[in-house]
C-alpha atoms as a PDB file:
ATOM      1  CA  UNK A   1     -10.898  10.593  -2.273  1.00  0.00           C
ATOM      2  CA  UNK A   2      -7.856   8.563  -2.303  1.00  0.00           C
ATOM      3  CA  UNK A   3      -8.574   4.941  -3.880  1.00  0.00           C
ATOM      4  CA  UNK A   4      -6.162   2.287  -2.783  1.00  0.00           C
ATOM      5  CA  UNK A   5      -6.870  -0.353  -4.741  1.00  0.00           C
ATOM      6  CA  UNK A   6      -8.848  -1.004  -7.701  1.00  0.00           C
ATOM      7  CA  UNK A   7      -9.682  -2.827 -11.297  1.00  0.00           C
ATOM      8  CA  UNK A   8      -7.140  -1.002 -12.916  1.00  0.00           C
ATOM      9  CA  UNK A   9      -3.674   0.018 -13.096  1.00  0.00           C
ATOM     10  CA  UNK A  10      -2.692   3.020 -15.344  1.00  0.00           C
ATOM     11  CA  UNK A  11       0.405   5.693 -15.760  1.00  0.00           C
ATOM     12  CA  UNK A  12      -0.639   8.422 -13.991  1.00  0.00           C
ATOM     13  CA  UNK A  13       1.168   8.845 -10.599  1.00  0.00           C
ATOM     14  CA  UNK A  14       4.304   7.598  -8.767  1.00  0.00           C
ATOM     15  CA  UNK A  15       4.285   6.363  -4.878  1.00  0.00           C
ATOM     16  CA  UNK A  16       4.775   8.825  -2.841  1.00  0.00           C
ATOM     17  CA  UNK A  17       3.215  11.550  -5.279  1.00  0.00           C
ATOM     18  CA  UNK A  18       1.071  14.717  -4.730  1.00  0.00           C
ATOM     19  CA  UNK A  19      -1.700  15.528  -6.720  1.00  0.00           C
ATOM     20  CA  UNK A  20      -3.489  19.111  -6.919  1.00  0.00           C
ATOM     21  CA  UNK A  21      -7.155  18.549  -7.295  1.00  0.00           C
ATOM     22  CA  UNK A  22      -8.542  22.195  -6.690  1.00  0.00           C
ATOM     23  CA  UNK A  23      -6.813  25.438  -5.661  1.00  0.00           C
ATOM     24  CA  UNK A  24      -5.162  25.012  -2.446  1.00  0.00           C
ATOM     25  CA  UNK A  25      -6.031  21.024  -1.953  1.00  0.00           C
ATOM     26  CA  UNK A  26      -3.934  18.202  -2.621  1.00  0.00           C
ATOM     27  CA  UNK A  27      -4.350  14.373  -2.109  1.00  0.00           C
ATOM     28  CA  UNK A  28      -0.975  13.038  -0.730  1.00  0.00           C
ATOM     29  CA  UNK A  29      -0.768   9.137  -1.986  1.00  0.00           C
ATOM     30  CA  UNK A  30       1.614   7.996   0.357  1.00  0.00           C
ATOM     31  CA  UNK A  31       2.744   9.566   4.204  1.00  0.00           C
ATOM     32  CA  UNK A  32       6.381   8.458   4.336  1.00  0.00           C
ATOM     33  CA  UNK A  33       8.927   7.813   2.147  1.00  0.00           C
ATOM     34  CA  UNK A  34      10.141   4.047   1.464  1.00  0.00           C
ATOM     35  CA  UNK A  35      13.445   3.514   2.739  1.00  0.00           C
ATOM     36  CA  UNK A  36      11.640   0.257   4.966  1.00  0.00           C
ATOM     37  CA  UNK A  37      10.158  -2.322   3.120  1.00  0.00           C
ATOM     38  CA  UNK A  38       7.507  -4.838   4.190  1.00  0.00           C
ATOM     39  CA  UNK A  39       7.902  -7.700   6.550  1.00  0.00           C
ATOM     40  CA  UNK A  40       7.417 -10.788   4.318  1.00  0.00           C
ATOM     41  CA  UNK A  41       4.052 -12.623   5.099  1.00  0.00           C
ATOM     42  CA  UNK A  42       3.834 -15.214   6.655  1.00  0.00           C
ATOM     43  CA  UNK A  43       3.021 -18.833   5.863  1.00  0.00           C
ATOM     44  CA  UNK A  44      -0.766 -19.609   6.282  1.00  0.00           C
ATOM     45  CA  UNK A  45      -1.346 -19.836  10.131  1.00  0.00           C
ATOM     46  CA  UNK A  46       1.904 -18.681  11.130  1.00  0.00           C
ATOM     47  CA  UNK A  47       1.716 -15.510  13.798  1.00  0.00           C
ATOM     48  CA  UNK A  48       2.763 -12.510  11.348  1.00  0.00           C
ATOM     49  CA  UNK A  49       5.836 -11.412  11.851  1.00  0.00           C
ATOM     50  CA  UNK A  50       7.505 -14.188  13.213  1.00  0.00           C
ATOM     51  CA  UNK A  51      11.210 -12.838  14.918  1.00  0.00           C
ATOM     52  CA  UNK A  52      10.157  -9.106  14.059  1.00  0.00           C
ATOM     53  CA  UNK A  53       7.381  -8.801  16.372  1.00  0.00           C
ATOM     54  CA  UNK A  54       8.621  -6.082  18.929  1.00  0.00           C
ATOM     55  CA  UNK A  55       7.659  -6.648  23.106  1.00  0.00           C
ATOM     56  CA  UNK A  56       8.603  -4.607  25.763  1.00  0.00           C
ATOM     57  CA  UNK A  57      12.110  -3.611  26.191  1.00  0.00           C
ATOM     58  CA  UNK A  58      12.785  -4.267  22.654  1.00  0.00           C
ATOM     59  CA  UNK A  59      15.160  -1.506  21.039  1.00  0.00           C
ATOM     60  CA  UNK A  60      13.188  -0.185  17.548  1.00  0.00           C
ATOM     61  CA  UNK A  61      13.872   2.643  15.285  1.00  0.00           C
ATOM     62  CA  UNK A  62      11.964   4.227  12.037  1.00  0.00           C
ATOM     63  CA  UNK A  63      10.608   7.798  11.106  1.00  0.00           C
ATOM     64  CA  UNK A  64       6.674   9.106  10.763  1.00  0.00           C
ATOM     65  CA  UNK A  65       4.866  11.946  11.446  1.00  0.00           C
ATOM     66  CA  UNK A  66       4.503  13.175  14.972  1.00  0.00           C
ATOM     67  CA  UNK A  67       1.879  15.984  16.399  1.00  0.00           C
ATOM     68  CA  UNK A  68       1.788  17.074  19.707  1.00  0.00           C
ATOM     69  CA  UNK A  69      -1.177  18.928  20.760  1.00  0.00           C
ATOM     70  CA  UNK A  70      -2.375  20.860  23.752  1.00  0.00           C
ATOM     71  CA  UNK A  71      -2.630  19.378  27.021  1.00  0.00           C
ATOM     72  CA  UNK A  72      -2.208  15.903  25.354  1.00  0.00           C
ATOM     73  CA  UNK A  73       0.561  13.188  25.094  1.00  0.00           C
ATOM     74  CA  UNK A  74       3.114  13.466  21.992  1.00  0.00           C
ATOM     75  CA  UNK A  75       2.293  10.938  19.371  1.00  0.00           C
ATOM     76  CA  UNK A  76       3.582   8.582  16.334  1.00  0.00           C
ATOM     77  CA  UNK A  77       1.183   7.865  14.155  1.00  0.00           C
ATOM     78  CA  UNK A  78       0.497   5.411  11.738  1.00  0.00           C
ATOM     79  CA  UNK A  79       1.000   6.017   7.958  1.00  0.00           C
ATOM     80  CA  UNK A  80      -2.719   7.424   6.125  1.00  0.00           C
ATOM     81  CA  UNK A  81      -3.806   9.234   3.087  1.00  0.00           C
ATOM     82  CA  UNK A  82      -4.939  12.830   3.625  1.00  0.00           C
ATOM     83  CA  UNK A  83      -6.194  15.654   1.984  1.00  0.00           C
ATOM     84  CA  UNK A  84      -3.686  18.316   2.553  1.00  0.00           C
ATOM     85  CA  UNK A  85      -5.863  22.048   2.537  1.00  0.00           C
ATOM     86  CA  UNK A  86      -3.762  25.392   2.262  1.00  0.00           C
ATOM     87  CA  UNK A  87      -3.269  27.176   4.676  1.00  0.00           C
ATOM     88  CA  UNK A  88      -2.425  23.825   6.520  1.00  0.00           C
ATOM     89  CA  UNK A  89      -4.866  22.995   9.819  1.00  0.00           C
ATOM     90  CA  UNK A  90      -3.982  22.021  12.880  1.00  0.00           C
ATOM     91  CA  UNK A  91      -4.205  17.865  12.641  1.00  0.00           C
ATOM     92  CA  UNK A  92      -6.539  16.177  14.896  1.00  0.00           C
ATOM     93  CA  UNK A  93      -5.505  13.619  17.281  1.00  0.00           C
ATOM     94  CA  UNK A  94      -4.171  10.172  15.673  1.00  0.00           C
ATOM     95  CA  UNK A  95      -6.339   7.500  16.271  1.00  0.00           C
ATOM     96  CA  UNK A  96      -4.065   5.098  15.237  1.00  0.00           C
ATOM     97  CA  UNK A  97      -0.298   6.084  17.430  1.00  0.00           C
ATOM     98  CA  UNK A  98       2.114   5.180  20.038  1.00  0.00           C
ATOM     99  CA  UNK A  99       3.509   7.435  23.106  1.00  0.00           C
ATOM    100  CA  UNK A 100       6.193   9.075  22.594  1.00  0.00           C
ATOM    101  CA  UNK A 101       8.509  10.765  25.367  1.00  0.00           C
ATOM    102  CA  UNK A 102      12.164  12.002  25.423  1.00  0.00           C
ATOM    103  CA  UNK A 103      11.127  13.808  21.783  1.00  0.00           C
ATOM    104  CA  UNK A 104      12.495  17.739  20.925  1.00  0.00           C
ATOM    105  CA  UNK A 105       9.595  19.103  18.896  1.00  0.00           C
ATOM    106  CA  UNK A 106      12.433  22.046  17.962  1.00  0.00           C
ATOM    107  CA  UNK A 107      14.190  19.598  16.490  1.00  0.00           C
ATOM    108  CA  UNK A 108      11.231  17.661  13.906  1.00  0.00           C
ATOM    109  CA  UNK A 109      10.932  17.896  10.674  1.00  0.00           C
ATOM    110  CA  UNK A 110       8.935  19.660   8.304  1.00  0.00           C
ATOM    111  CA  UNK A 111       7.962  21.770  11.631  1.00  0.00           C
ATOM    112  CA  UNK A 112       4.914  23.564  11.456  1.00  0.00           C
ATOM    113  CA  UNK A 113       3.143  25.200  15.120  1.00  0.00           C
ATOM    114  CA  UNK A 114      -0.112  26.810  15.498  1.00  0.00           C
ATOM    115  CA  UNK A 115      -2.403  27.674  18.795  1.00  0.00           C
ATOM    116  CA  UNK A 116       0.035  25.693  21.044  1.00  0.00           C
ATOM    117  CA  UNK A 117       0.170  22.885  18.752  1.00  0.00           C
ATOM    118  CA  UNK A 118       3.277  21.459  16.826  1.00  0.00           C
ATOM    119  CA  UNK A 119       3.676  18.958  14.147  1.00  0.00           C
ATOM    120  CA  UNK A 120       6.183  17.626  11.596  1.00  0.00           C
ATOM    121  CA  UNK A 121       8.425  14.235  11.311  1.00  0.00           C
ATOM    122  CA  UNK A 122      11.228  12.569  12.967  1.00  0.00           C
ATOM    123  CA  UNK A 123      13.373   9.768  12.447  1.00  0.00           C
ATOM    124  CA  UNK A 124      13.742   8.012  15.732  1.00  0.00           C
ATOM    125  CA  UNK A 125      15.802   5.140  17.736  1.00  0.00           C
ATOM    126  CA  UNK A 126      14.289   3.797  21.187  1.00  0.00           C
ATOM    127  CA  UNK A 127      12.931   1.520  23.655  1.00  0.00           C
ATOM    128  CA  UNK A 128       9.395   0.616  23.293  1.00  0.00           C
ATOM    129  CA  UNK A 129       6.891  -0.610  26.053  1.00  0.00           C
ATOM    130  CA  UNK A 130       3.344  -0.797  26.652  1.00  0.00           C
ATOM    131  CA  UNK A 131       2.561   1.261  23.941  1.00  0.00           C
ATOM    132  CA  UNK A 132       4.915   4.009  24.300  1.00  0.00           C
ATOM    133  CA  UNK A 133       8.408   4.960  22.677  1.00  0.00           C
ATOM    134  CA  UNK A 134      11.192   5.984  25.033  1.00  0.00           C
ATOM    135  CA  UNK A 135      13.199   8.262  22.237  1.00  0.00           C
ATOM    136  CA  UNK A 136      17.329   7.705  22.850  1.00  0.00           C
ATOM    137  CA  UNK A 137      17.943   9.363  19.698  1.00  0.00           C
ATOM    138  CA  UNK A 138      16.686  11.237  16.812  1.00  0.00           C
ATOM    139  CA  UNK A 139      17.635  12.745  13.721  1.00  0.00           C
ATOM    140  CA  UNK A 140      16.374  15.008  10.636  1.00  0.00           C
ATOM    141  CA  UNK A 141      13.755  13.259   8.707  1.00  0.00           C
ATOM    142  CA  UNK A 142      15.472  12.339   5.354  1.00  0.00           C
ATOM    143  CA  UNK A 143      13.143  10.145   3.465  1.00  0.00           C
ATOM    144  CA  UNK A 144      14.971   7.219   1.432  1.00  0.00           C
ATOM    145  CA  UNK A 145      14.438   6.241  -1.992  1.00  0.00           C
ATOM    146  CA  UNK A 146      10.243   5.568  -2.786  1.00  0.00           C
ATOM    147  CA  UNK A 147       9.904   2.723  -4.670  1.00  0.00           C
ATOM    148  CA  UNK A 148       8.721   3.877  -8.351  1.00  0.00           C
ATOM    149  CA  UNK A 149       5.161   1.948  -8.951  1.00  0.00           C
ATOM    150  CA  UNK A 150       5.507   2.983 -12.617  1.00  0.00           C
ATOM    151  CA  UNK A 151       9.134   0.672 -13.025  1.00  0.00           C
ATOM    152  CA  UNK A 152       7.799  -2.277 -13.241  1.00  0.00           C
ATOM    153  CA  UNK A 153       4.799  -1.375 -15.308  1.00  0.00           C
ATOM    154  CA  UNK A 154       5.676  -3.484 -18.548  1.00  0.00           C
ATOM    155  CA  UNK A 155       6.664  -6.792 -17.230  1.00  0.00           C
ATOM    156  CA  UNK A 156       4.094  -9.459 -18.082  1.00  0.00           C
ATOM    157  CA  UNK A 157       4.484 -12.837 -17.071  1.00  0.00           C
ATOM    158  CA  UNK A 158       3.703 -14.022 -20.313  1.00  0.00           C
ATOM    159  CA  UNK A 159       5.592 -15.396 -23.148  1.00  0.00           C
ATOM    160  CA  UNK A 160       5.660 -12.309 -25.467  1.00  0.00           C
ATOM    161  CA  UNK A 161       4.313 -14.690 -28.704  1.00  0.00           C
ATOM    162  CA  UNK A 162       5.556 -14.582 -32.266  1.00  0.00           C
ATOM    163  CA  UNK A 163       6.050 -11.725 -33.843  1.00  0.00           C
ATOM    164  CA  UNK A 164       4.856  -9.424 -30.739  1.00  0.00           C
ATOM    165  CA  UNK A 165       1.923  -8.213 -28.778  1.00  0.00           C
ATOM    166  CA  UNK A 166      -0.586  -7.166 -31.653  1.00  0.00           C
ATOM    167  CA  UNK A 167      -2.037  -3.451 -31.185  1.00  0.00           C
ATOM    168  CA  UNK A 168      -5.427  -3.740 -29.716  1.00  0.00           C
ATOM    169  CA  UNK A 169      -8.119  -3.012 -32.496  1.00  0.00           C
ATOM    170  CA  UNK A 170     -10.000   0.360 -31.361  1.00  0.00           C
ATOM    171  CA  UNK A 171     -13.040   0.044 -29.879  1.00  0.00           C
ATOM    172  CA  UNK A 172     -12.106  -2.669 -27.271  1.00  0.00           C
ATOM    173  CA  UNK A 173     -14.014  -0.499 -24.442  1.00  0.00           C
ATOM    174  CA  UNK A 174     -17.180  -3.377 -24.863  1.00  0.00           C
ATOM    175  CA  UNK A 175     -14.628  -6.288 -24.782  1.00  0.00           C
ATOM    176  CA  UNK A 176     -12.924  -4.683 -21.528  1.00  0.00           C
ATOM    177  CA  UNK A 177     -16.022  -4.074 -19.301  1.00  0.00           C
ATOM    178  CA  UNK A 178     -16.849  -7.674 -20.237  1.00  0.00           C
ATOM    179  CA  UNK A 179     -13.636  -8.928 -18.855  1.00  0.00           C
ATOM    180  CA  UNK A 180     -13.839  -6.584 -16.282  1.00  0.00           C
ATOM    181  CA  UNK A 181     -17.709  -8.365 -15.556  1.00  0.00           C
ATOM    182  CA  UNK A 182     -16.093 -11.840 -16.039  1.00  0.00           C
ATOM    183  CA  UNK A 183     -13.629 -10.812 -13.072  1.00  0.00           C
ATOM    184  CA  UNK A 184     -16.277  -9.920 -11.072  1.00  0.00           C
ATOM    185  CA  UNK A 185     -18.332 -12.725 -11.249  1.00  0.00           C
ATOM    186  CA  UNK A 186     -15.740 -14.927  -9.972  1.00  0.00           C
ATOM    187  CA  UNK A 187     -13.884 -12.851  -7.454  1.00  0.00           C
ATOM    188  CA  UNK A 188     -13.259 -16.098  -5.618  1.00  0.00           C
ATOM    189  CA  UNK A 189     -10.921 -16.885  -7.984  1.00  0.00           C
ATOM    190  CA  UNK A 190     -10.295 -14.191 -10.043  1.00  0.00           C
ATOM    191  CA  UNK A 191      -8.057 -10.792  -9.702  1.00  0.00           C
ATOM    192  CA  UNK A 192      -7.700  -8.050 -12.129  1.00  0.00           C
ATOM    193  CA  UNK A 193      -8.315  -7.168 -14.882  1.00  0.00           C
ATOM    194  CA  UNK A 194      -4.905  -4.808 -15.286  1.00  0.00           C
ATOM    195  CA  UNK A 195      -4.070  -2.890 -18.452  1.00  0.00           C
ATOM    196  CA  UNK A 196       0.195  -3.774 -19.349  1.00  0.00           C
ATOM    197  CA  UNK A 197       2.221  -1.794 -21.817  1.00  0.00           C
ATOM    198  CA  UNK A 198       5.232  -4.725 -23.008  1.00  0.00           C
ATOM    199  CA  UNK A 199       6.447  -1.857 -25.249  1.00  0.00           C
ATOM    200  CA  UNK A 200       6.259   0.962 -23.000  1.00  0.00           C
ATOM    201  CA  UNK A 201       3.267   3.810 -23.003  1.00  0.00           C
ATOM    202  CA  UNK A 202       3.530   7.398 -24.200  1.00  0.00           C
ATOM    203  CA  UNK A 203       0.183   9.776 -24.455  1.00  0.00           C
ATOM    204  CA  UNK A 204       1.040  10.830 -27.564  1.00  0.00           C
ATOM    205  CA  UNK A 205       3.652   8.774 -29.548  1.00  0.00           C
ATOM    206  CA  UNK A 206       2.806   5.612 -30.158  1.00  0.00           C
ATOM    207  CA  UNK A 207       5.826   4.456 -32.562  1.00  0.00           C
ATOM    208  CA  UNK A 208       7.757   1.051 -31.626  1.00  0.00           C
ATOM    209  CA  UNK A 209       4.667  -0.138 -30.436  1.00  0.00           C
ATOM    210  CA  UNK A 210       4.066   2.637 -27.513  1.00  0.00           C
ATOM    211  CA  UNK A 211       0.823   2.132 -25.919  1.00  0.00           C
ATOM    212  CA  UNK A 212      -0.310  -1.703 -27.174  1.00  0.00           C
ATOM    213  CA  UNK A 213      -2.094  -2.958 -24.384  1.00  0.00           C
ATOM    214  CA  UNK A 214      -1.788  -6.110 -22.025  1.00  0.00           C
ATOM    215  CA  UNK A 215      -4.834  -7.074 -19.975  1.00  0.00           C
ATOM    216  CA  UNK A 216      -3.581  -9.583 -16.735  1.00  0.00           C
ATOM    217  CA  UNK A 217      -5.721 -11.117 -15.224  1.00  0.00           C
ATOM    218  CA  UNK A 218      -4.676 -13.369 -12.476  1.00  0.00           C
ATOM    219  CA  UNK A 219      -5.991 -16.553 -10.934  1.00  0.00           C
ATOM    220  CA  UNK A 220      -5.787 -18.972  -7.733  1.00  0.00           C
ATOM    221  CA  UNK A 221      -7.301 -21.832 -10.021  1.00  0.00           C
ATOM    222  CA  UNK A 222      -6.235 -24.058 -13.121  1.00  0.00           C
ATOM    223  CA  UNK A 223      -4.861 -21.425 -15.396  1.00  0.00           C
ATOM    224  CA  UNK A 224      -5.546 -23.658 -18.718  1.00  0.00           C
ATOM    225  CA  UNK A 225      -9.402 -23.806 -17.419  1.00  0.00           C
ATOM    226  CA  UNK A 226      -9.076 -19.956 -16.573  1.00  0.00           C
ATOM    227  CA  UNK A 227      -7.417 -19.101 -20.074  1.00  0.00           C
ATOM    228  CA  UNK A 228     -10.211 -21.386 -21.855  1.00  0.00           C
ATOM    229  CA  UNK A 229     -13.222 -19.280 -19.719  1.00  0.00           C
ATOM    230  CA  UNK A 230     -11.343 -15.837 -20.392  1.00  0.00           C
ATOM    231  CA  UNK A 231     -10.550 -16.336 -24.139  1.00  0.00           C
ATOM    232  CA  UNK A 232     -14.627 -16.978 -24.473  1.00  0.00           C
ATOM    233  CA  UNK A 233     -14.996 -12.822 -23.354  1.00  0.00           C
ATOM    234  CA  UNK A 234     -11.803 -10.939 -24.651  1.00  0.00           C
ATOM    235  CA  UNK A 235      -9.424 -11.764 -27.457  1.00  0.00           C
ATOM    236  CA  UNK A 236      -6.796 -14.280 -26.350  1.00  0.00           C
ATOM    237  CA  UNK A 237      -3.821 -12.625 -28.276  1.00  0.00           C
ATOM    238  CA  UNK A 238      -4.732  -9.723 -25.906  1.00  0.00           C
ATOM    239  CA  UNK A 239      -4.966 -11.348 -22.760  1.00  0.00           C
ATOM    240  CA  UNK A 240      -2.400 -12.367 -20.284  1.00  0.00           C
ATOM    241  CA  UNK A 241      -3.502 -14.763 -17.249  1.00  0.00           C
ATOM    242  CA  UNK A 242      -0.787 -15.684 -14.680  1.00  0.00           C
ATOM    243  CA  UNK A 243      -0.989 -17.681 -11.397  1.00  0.00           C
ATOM    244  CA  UNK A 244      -1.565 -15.488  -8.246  1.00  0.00           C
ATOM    245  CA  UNK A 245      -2.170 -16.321  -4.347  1.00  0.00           C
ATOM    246  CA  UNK A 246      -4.944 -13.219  -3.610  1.00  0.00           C
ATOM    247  CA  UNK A 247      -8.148 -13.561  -5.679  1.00  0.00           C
ATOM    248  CA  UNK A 248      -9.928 -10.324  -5.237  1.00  0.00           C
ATOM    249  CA  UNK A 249     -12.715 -11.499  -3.424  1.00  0.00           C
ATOM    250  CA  UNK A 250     -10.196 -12.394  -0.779  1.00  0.00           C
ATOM    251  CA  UNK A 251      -8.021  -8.889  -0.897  1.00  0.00           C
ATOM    252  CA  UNK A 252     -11.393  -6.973  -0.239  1.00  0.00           C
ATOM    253  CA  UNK A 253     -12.334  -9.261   2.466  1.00  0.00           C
ATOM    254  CA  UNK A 254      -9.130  -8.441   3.942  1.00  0.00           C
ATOM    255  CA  UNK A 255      -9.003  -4.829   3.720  1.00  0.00           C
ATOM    256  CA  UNK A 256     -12.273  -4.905   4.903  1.00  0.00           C
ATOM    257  CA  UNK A 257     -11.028  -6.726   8.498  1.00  0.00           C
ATOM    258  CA  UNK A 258      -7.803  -4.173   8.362  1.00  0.00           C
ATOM    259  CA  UNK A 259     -10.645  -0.989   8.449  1.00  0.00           C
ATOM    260  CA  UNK A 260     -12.192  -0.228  11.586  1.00  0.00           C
ATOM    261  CA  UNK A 261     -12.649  -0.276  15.419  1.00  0.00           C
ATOM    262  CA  UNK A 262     -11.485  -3.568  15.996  1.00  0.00           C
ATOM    263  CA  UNK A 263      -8.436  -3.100  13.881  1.00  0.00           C
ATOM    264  CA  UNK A 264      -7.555   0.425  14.966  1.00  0.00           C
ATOM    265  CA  UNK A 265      -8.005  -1.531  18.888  1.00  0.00           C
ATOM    266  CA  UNK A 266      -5.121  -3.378  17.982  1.00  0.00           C
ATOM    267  CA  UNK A 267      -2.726  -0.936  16.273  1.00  0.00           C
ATOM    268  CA  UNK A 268      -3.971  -1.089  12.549  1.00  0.00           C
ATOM    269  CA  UNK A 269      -4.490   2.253  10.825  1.00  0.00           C
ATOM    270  CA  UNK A 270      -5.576   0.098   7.473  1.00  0.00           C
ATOM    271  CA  UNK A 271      -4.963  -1.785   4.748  1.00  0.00           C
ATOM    272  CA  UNK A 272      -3.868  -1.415   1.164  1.00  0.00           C
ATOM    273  CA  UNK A 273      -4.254  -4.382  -1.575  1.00  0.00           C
ATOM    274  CA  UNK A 274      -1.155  -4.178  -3.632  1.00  0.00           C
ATOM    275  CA  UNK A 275      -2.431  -6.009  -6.882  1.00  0.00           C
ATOM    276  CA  UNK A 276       0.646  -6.330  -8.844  1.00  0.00           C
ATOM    277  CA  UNK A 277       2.719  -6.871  -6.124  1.00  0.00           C
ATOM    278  CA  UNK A 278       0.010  -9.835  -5.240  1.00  0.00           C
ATOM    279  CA  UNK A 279      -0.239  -9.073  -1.408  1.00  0.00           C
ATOM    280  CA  UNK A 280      -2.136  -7.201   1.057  1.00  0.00           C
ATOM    281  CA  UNK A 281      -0.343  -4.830   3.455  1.00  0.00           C
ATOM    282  CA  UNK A 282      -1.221  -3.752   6.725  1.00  0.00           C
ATOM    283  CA  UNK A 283       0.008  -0.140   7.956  1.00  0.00           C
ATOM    284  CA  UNK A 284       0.027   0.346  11.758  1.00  0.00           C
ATOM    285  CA  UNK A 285       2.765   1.927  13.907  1.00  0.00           C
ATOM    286  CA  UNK A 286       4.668  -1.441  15.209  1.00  0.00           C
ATOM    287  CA  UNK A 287       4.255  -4.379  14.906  1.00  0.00           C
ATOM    288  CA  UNK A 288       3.720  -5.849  18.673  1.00  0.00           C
ATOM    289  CA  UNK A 289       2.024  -8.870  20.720  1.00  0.00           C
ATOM    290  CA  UNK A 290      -1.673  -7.490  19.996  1.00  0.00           C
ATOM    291  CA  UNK A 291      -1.105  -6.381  16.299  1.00  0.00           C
ATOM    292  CA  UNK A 292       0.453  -9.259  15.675  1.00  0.00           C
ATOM    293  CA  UNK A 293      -2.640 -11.564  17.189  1.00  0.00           C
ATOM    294  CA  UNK A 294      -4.912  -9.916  15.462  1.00  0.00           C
ATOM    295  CA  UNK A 295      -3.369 -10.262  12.072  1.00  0.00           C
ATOM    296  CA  UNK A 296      -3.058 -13.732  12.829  1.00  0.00           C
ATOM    297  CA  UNK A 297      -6.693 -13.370  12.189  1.00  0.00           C
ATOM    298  CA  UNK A 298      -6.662 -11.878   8.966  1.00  0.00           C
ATOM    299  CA  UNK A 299      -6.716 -14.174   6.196  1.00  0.00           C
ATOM    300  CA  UNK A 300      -5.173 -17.004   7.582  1.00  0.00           C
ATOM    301  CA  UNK A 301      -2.159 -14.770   8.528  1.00  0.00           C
ATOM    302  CA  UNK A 302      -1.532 -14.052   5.168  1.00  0.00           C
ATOM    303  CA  UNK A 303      -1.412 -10.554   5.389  1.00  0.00           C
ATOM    304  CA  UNK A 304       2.034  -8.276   5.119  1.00  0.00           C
ATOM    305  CA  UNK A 305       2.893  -6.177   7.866  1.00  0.00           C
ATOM    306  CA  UNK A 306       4.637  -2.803   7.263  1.00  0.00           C
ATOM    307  CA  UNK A 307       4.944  -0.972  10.072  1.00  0.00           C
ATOM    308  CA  UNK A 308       6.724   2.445  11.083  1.00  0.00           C
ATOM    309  CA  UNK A 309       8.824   1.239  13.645  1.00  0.00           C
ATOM    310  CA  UNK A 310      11.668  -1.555  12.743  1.00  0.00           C
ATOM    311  CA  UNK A 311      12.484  -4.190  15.588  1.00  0.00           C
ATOM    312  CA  UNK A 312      16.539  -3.489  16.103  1.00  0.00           C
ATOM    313  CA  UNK A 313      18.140  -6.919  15.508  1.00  0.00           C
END
């Protein structure tokens, strides 16, 4: 399984990563590379989007994965975690995509055909309409730079204090699960807890302070009332609390609405809660009229579009 969000934040992976879990099976973390970044959210009750919502006749380009399968249309689909198996099946039908016509399959990708079926990825220019991409041009699938989760790993908006971040004391599994508990109990405020490394984190050498631990813990309330609560459960010279707009409560309430029927009825393949980045993003193909209405819907509009296909402005 492929967890998008949770509690914790730890060194392990990259965006954009593959990791082997058994003999033949991988988990692929992220479908597409990151050369387009997220629409900016929109102010509370705004209609996400705002001048990048695409209509009919707009021009739009982007890349994503494309399967065309017997005896149905060609599709784009929207960005998803999978479970890649060796030898490779043939995919199933998208059930989150757009149209596409005027496509060479010869020409995708990271090409792969089996029992009448093809499948790879494009990069693609066009004219979109009613749910379908009219392709005027398209080009090798050259994924741009993927943004590196681990850079920004030992930023803390904290004042480091005199002297330095002390070296946690061993044994602080107890105090942690407490925080953790403290968190939990008031979700409607709360977010977090995540583990920081100021001085940087190595598995085995710890010298110039590698590996001394940060917990952040962020809140939409009074952060002197927050820091009083918190300091009560975990060690204050440990603990970092900063001001943040999503409590969790209110990111898994959202990624809740962006899973489902409903959502997938209006273009959303699902949502990911990016907890450091403090926002919640919704993946979908492009960003039209009914995508756009229903994530109008979706905590107060709050919620960051990113889809595969760019308006052309």
């Amino acid at each position: 399984m492929v967890e998008r969000r949770g509690g914790w934040w730890l060194p392990l992976v990259a965006a954009g990563a593959v990791v082997t879990v058994a003999a033949g099976v991988a988990v692929v973390l992220n479908t597409r590379g990151g050369d387009q970044q997220p629409a900016a959210a929109s102010p509370p009750g705004a209609r996400p989007g705002g001048d990048q919502v695409v209509r009919d006749g707009d021009r739009v380009t982007g890349r994503g994965q494309v399967v065309a399968l017997p005896g149905r249309p060609v599709q784009l689909c929207a960005p998803y975690a999978t479970i890649s198996i060796y030898p490779e099946p043939v995919p199933s039908p998208c059930r989150v995509a757009v149209t596409v016509t005027g496509l060479d399959l010869d020409r995708l990708s990271h090409r792969r055909e089996r029992g009448g079926a093809v499948w790879g990825s494009a990069r693609v220019e066009g004219v979109y309409r009613a749910g379908t991409l009219t392709v005027t041009a398209q080009h090798e699938d050259r994924p741009g730079p993927v943004t590196d989760v681990l850079a920004d790993r030992d930023r803390i908006p904290c004042p480091e204090p005199a002297g330095g971040w002390p070296r946690q004391p061993a044994g602080t599994e107890r105090l942690v699960a407490v925080l953790d508990e403290a968190v939990r109990n008031n979700a409607d405020t709360y977010n977090g807890p995540w583990v920081r490394y100021p001085y940087g984190w190595h598995l085995q050498d710890t010298s110039d302070r590698k590996g001394t631990e940060v917990y952040l813990v962020g809140t939409t309330g009074d952060l002197d009332v927050a820091r009083r609560e918190l300091a009560k459960v975990f060690p204050a010279e440990h603990l970092c609390v900063t001001g943040v707009g999503w409590s969790k409560a209110a990111m898994d309430a959202a990624q809740g609405q962006l899973t489902g029927p409903e959502a997938e009825a209006a273009g959303i393949s699902g949502g990911r809660a990016e907890v450091l980045a403090d926002r919640v993003v919704a993946e979908l193909v492009v960003l039209d009229e009914r995508a756009s209405r229903f994530l109008a819907g979706v905590a107060d509009g709050r919620v960051t579009p990113d889809p595969v296909l760019h308006k052309v402005t």
